[in-house]
Protein backbone atom coordinates (compact mmCIF):
# COMPACT_ATOMS: atom_id res chain seq x y z
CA UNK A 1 -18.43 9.23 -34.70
CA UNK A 2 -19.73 5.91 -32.27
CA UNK A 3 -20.78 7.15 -28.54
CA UNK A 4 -17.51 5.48 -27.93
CA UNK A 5 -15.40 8.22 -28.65
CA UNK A 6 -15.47 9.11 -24.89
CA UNK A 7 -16.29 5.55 -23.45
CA UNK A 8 -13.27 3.85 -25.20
CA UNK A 9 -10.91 6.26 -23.43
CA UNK A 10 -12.47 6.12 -20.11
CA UNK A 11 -12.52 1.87 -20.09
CA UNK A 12 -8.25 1.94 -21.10
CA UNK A 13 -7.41 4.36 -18.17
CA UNK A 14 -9.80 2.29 -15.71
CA UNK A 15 -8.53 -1.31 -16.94
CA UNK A 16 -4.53 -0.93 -18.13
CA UNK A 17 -1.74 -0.32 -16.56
CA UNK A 18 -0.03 0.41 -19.73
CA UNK A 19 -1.67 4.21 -19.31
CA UNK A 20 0.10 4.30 -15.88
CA UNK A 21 3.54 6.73 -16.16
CA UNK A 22 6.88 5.31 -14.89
CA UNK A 23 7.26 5.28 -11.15
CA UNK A 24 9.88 7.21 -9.11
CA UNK A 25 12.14 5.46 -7.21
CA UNK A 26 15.17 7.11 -5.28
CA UNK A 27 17.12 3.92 -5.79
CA UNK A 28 16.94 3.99 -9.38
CA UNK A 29 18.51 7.77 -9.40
CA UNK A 30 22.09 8.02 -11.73
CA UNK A 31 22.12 11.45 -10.07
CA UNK A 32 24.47 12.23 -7.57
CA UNK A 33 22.31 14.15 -4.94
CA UNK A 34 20.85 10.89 -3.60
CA UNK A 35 18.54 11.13 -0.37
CA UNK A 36 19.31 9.92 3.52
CA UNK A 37 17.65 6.76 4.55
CA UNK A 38 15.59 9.19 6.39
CA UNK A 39 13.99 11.13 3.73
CA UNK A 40 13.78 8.17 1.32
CA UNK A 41 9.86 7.23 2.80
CA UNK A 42 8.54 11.11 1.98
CA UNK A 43 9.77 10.91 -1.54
CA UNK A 44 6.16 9.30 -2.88
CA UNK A 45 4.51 12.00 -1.44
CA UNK A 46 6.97 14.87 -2.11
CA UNK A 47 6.63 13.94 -5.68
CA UNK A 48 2.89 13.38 -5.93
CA UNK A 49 2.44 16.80 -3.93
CA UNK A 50 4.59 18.77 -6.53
CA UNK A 51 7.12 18.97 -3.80
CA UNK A 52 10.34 17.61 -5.83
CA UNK A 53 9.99 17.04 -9.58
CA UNK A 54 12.14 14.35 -11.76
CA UNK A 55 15.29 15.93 -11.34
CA UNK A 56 15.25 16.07 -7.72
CA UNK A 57 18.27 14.89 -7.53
CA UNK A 58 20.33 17.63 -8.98
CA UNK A 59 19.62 19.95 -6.29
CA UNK A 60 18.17 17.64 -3.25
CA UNK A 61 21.02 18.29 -0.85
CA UNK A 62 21.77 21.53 -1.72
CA UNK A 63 20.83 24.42 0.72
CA UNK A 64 17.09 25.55 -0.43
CA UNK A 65 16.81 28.78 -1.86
CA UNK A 66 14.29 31.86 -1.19
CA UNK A 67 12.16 30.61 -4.61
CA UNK A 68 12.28 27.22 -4.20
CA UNK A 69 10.96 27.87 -0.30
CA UNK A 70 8.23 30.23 -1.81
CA UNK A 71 7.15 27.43 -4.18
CA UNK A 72 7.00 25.11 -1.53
CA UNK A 73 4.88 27.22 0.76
CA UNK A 74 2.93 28.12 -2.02
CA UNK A 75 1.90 24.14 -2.54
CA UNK A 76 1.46 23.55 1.50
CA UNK A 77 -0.93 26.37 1.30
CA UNK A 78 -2.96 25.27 -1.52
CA UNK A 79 -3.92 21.93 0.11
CA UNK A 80 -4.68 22.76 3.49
CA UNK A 81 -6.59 25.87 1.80
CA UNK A 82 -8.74 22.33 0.13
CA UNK A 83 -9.72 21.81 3.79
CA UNK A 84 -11.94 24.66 4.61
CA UNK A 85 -10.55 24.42 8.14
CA UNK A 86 -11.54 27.54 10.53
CA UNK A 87 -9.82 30.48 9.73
CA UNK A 88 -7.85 33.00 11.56
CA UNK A 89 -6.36 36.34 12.29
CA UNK A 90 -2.65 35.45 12.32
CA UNK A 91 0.38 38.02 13.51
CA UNK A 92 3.27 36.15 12.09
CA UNK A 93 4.67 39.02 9.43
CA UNK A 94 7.54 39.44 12.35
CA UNK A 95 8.94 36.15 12.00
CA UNK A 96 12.79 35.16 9.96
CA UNK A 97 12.12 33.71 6.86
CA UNK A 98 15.14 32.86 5.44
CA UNK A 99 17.76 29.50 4.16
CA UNK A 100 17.90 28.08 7.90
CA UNK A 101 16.34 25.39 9.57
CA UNK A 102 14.45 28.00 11.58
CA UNK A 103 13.18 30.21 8.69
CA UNK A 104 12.12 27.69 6.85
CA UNK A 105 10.27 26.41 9.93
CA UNK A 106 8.50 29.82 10.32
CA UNK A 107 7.65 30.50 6.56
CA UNK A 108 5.97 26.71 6.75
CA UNK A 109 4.33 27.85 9.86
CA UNK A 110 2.89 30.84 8.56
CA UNK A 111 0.84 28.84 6.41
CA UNK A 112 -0.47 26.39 8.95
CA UNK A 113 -0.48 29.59 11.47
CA UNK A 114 -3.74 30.91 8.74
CA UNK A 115 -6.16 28.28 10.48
CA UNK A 116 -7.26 27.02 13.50
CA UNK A 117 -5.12 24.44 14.45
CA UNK A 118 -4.62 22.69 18.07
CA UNK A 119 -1.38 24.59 19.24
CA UNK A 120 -1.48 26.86 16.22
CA UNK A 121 -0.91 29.62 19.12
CA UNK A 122 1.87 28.46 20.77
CA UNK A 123 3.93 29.26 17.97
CA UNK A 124 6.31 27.41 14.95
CA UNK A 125 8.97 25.56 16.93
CA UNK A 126 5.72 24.02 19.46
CA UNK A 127 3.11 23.47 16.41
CA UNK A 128 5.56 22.27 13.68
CA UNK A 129 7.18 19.84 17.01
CA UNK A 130 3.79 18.69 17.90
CA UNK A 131 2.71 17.89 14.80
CA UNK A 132 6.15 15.19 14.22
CA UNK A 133 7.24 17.72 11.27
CA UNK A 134 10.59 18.96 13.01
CA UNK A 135 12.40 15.73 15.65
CA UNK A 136 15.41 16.93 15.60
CA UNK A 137 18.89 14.58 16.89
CA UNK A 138 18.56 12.31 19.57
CA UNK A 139 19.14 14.65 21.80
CA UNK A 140 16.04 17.12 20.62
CA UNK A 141 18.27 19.70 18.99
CA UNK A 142 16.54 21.37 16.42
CA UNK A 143 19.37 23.13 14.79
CA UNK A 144 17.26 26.33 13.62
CA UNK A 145 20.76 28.35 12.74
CA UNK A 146 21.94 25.60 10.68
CA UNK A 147 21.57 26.03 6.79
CA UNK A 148 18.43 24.05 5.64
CA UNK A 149 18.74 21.80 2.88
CA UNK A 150 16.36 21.47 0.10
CA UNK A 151 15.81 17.75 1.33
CA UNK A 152 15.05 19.09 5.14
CA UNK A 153 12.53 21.34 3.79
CA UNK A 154 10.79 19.10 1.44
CA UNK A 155 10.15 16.60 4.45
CA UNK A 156 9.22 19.48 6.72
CA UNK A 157 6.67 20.69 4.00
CA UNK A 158 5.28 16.88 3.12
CA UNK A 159 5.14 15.96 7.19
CA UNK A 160 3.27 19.43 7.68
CA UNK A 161 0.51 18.67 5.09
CA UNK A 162 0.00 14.90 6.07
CA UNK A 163 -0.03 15.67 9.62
CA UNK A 164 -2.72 18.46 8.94
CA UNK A 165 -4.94 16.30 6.73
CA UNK A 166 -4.44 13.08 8.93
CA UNK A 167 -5.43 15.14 12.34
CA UNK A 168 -8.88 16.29 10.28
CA UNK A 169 -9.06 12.54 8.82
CA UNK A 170 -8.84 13.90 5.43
CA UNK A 171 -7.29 12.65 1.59
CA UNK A 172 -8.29 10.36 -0.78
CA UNK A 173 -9.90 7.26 0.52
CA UNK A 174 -9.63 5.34 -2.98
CA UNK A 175 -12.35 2.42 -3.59
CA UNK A 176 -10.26 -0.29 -1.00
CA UNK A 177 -11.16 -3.43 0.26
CA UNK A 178 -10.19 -5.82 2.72
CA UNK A 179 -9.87 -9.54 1.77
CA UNK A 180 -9.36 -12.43 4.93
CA UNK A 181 -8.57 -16.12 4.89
CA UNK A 182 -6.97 -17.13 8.03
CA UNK A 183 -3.85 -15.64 9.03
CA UNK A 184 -3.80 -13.78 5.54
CA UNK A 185 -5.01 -10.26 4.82
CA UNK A 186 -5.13 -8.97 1.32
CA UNK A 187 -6.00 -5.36 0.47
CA UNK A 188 -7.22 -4.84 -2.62
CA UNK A 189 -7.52 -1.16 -4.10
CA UNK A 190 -8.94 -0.38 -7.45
CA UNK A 191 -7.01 2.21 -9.23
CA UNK A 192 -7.30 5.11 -11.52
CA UNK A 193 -4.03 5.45 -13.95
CA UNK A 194 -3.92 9.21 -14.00
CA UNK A 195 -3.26 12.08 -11.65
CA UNK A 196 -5.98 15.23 -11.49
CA UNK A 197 -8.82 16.31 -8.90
CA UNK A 198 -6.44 17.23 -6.43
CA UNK A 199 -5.63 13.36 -5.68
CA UNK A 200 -3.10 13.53 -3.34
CA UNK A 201 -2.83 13.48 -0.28
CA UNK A 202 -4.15 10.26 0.14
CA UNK A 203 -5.90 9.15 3.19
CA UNK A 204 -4.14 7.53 5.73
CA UNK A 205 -6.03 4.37 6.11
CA UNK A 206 -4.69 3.91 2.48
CA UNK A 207 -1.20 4.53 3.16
CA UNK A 208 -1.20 2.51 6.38
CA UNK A 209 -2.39 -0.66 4.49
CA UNK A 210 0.43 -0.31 1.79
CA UNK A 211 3.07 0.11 4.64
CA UNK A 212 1.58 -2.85 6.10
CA UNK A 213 2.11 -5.41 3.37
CA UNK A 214 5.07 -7.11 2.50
CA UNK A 215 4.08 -7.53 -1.18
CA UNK A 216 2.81 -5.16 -3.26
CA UNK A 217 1.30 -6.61 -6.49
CA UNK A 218 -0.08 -4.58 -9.57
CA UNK A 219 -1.44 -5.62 -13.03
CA UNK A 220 2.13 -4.83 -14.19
CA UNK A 221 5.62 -4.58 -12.74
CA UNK A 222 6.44 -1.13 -13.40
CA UNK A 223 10.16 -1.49 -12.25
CA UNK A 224 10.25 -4.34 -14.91
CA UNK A 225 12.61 -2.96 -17.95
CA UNK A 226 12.75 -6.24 -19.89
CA UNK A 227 8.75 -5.92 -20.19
CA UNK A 228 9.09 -2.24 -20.72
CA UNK A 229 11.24 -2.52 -23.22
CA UNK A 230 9.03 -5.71 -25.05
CA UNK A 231 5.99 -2.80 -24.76
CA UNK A 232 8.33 -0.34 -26.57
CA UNK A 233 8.93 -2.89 -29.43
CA UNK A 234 5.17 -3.54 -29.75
CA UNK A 235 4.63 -0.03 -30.27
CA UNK A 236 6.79 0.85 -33.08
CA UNK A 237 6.63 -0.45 -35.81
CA UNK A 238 9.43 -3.11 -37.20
CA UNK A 239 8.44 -3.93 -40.68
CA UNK A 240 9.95 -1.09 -42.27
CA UNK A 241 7.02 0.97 -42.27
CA UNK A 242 5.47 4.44 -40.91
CA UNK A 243 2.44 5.64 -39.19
CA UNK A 244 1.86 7.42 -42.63
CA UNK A 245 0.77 4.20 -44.39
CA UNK A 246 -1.56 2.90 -41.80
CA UNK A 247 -3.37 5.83 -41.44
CA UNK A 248 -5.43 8.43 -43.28
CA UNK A 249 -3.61 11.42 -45.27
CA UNK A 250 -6.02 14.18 -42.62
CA UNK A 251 -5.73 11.93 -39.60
CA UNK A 252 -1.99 11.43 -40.05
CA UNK A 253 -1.31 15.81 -40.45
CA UNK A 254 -3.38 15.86 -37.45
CA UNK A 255 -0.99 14.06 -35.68
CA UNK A 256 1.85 15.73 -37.30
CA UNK A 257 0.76 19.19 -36.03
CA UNK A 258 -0.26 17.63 -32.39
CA UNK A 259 3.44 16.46 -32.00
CA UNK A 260 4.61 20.26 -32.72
CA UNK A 261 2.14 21.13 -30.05
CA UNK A 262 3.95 18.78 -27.89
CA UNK A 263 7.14 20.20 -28.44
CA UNK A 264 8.30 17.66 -31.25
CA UNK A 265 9.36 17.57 -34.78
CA UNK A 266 6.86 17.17 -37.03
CA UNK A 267 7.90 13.49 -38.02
CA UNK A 268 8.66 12.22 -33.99
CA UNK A 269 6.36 10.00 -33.94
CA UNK A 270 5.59 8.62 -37.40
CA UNK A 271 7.70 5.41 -35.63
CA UNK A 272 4.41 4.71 -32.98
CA UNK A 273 1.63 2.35 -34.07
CA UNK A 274 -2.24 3.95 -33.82
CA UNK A 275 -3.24 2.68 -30.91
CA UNK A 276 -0.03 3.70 -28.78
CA UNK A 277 -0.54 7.17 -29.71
CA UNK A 278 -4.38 6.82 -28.93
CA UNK A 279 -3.46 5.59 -25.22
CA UNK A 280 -1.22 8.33 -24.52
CA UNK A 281 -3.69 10.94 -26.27
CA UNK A 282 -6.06 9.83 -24.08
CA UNK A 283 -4.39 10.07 -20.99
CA UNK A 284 -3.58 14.00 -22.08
CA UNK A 285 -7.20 14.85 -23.22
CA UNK A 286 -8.66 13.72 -19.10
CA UNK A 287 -6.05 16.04 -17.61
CA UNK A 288 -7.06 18.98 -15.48
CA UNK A 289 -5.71 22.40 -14.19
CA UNK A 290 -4.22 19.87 -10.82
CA UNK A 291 -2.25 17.35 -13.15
CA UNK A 292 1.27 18.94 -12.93
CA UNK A 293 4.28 18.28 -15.09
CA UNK A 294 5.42 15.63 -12.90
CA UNK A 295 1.53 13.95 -13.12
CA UNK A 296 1.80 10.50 -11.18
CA UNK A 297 -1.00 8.38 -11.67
CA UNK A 298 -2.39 6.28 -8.39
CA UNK A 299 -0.78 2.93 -9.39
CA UNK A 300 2.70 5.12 -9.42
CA UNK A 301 2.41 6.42 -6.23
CA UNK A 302 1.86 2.99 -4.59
CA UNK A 303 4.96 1.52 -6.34
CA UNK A 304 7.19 4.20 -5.85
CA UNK A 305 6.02 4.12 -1.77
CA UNK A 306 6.05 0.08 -1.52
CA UNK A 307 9.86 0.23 -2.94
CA UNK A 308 11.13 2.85 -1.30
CA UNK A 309 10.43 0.93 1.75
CA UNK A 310 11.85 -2.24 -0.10
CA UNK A 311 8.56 -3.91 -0.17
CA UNK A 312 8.57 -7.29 -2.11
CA UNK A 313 6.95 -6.29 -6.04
CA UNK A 314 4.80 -8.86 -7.71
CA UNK A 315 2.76 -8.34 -10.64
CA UNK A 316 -0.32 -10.51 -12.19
CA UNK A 317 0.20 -9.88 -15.55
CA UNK A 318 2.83 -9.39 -18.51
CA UNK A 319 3.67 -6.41 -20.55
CA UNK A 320 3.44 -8.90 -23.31
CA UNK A 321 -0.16 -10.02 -22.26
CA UNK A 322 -1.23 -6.84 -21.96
CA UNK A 323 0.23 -5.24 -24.66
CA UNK A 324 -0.81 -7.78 -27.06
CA UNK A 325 -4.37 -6.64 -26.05
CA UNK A 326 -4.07 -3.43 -27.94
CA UNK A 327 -1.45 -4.48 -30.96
CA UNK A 328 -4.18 -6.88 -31.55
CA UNK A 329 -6.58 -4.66 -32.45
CA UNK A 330 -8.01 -4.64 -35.71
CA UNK A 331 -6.14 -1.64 -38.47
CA UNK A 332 -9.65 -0.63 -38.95
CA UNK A 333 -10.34 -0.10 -34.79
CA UNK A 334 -6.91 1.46 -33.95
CA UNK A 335 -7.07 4.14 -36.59
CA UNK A 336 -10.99 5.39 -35.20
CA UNK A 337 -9.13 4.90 -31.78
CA UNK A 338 -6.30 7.21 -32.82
CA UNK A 339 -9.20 9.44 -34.39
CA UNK A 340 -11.50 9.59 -31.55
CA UNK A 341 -8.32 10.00 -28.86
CA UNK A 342 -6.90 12.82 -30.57
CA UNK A 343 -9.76 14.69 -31.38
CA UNK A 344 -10.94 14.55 -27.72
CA UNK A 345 -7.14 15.88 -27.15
CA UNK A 346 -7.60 18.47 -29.79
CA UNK A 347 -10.95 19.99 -27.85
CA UNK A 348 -9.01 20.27 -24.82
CA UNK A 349 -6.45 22.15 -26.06
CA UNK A 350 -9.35 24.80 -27.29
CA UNK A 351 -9.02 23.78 -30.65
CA UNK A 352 -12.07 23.81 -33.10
CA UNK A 353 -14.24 20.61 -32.90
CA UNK A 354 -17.52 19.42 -34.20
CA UNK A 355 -20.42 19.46 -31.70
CA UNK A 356 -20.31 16.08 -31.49
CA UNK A 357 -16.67 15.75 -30.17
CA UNK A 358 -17.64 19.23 -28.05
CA UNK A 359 -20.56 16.81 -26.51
CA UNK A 360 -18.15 13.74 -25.95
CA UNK A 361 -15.51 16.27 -24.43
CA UNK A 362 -18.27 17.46 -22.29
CA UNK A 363 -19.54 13.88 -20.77
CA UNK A 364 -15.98 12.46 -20.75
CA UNK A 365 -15.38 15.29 -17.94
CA UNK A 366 -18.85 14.96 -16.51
CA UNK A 367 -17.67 10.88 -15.95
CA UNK A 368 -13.99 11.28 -15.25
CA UNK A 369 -14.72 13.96 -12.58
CA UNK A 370 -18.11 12.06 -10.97
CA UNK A 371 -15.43 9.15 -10.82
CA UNK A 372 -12.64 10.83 -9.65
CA UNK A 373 -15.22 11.98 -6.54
CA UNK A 374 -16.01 8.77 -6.21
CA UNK A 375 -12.97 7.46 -5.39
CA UNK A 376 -11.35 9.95 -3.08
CA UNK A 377 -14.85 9.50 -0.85
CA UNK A 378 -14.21 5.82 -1.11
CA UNK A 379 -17.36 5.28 -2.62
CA UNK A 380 -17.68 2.04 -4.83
CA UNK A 381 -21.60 2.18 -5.34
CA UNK A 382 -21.19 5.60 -7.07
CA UNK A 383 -18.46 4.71 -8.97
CA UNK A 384 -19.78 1.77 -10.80
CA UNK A 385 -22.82 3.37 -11.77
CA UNK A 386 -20.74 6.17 -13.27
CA UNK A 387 -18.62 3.70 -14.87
CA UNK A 388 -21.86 1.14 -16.14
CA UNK A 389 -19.34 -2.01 -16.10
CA UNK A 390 -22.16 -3.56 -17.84
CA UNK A 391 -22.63 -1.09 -20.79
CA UNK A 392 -18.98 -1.50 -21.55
CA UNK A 393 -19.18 -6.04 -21.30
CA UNK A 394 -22.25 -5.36 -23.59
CA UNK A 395 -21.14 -3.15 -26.02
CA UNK A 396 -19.56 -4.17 -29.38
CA UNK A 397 -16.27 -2.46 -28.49
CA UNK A 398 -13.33 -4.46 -29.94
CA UNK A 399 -11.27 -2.74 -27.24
CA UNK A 400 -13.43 -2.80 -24.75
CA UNK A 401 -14.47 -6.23 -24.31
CA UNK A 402 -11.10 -7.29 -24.20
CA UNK A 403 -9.62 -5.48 -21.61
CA UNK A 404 -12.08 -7.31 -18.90
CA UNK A 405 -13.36 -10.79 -20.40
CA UNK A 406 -9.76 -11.70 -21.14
CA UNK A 407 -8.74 -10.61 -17.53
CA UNK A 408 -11.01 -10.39 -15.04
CA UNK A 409 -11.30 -14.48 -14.12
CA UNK A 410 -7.62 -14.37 -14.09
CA UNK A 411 -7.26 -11.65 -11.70
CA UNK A 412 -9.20 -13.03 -9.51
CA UNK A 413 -7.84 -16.28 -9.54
CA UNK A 414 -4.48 -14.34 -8.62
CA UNK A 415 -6.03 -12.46 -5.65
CA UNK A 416 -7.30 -15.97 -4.51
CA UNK A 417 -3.48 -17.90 -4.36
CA UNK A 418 -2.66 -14.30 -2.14
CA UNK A 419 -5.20 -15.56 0.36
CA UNK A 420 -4.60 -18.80 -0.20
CA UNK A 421 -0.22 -18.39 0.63
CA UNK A 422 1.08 -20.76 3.17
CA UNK A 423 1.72 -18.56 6.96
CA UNK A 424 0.65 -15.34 7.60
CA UNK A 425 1.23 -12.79 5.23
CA UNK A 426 -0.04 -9.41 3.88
CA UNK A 427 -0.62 -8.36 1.24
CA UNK A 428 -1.59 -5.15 -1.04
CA UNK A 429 -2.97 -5.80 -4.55
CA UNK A 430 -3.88 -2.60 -6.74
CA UNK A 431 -5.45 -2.84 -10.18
CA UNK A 432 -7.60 -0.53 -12.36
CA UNK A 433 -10.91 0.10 -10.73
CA UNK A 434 -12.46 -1.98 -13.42
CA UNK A 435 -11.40 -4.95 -12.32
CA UNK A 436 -12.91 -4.44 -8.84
CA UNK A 437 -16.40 -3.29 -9.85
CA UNK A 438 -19.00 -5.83 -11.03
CA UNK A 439 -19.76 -7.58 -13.12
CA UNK A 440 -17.33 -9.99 -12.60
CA UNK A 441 -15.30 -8.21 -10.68
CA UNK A 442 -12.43 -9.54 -8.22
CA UNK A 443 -14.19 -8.17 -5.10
CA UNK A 444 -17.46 -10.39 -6.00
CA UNK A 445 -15.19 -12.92 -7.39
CA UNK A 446 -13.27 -13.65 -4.11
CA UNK A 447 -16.82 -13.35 -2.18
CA UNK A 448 -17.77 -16.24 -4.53
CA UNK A 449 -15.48 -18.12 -3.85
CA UNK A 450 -16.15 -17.96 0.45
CA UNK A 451 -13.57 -15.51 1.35
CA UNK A 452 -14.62 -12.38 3.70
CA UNK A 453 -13.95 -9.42 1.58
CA UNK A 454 -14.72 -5.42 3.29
CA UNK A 455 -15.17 -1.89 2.13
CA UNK A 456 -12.22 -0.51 4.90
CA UNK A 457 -14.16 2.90 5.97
């Protein structure tokens, strides 16, 4: 098997959006348990933290119970425990933990209450007030006998981890950059389209510039259904036949036995064309022990933050551009794809490989975590030389070529006609990593072109 058994996999998840997973957006909820206005903005974050999953809203404004608050506390004290903060001796086995406002308060506090926080002393009602994770009416009444919802708690928990990380200037910096012409300001973040490393949160110079733009652009719309559902239609196949003839007899019961694995019937996806099985394989094989069940890859996060605060969505590409990219692929290339994909799936899952997948496994995680590093320090010099731009524009790769020659000029000639918009106007462009790196990438690009482009620190 080529070297690009690993390479291949790491260039998709870098460069398409079409490895990105649906975004969640309160407004698009059937459900009946919609939130408040008020806890609509702490939904992106409740959901990347693990702090609601996708069916949130069957049980959002109901009162929380002792496990769900135990789960909860359990997540606020795994990510402040990622901040090696000071430690100390804390007395706080004599506060009420229990379904009101104030227990739930004190059972959040005992986890800050562990470290050595400004205030930490003064107790839960003083910290968590301090800190903006309690407000209270208008008239500061905090209501600590009054039965705590699931949605009160969720906040509290999601206020209590930002405000920790933000007061130690901590989270994921991403690689983002800062474009200028004139009046208009253009942030530009290159993305990864996949959730592990302990992501979230994310720092807050990167959540301040998406709440400061009133478009939010991506390589894809991912509220779009009409594309969606023109993506779906290039996946399947329409001509009457089956995965089963376009594939090998072994690579094809492969794939019969990984969809059992899955949770499928044997025969589920004998509708899906090699290469859509290969993206999605892919994506599975570079998860980690942090990617939950409710994984939401970078570029979700931003969309599901820029609309919930009804930020203007623009995109700079189609779902029929895009995916055109990969049905075009040769028969030949999408069944070593669907090969290469699965087997570095099949290694993850402990199965038995050959020492060469074993070796590809191996570097795939060496890369994906040396990148994922990378980009939470905010650190574009080490990323691109873990990613070797050039290797991948040099290589033979049918896929690989294709998913930056064919794009790159015309991404930046979109980031360009941002800068270029009549008034004053800001904006917030995010796009696989790729895109932004060099060679030929859109932060050179615009620099080429005259415009003042920065690394924000």
């Amino acid at each position: 098997m080529k070297k690009h058994v690993w390479r291949r996999s790491l260039a998709g998840l870098l460069a398409a959006a079409l490895l990105t997973l649906p975004a969640l957006a309160a407004e698009e909820s059937a459900q009946p348990q919609l939130p408040d206005a008020w806890a609509v903005s702490a939904l992106a974050d409740s959901y990347a933290l693990g702090l609601v999953d996708d069916n949130y809203t069957s049980y959002l404004k109901s009162p929380v119970t002792a496990e769900q608050l135990e789960s909860m506390c359990g997540i606020v004290a795994d990510k402040l425990a990622l901040l090696e903060l000071p430690q100390r001796p804390a007395d706080t086995g004599s506060l009420v933990v229990d379904g009101t406002r104030g227990g739930v308060m004190n059972a959040l506090y005992q986890q800050a209450a562990a470290y050595e926080l400004p205030g930490v002393e003064e107790g839960a009602t003083a910290l968590l007030s301090g800190l903006g994770v309690v407000q209270g009416d208008q008239g500061g009444n905090l209501a600590l006998e009054r039965t705590c919802t699931y949605q009160e708690a969720m906040v509290m928990a999601q206020r209590l981890i930002l405000a920790v990380y933000d007061a130690n200037d901590a989270g994921s910096r991403g690689l983002l950059w800062k474009a200028v012409n004139g009046e208009n300001t253009l942030y530009l973040l290159g993305t990864i389209h996949l959730d592990r490393d302990n992501v979230y949160p994310l720092h807050k110079s990167l959540r301040d510039a998406i709440d400061a733009a009133q478009t939010v652009s991506f390589e894809l719309d991912l509220n779009d259904q009409e594309g969606m559902a023109q993506l779906q239609a290039l996946q399947v196949y329409a001509d009457g036949t089956t995965l089963a003839d376009h594939i090998s007899p072994e690579l094809y019961a492969r794939v019969q036995t990984q969809a059992q694995l899955l949770g499928m019937g044997p025969h589920d996806l004998d509708a899906y064309k090699p290469w859509a099985l290969a993206a999605s394989f892919s994506t599975l094989s570079m998860a980690d022990d942090t990617t939950s069940a409710n994984a939401m890859a970078i570029d979700s996060y931003v969309n599901a933050r820029a609309v919930n605060a009804g930020k203007t969505i623009d995109a700079v590409e189609t779902y029929a551009f895009q995916g055109g990219i990969f049905d075009g692929l040769s028969a030949q290339y999408q069944e070593a794809y669907l090969d290469s994909a699965l087997a570095l799936l099949e290694q993850a899952q402990g199965g038995t490989v050959s020492p060469e997948i074993q070796q590809a496994a191996e570097e795939q995680e060496k890369i994906m975590s040396g990148m994922f590093a990378a980009w939470k320090n905010g650190d574009p010099e080490a990323f691109a030389q873990l990613y070797d731009k050039a290797a991948i524009l040099a290589s033979d790769d049918e896929l690989e070529i294709q998913l930056f020659t064919q794009r790159d000029p015309g991404m930046i000639a979109a980031a360009a006609a941002y800068l270029e918009t009549e008034g004053e106007n800001t904006f917030f462009l995010a796009v696989g990593a790729g895109h932004m790196v060099d060679p030929g990438g859109i932060v050179s690009g615009l620099r080429e072109l005259g415009y003042t482009v920065e690394l924000v620190e």
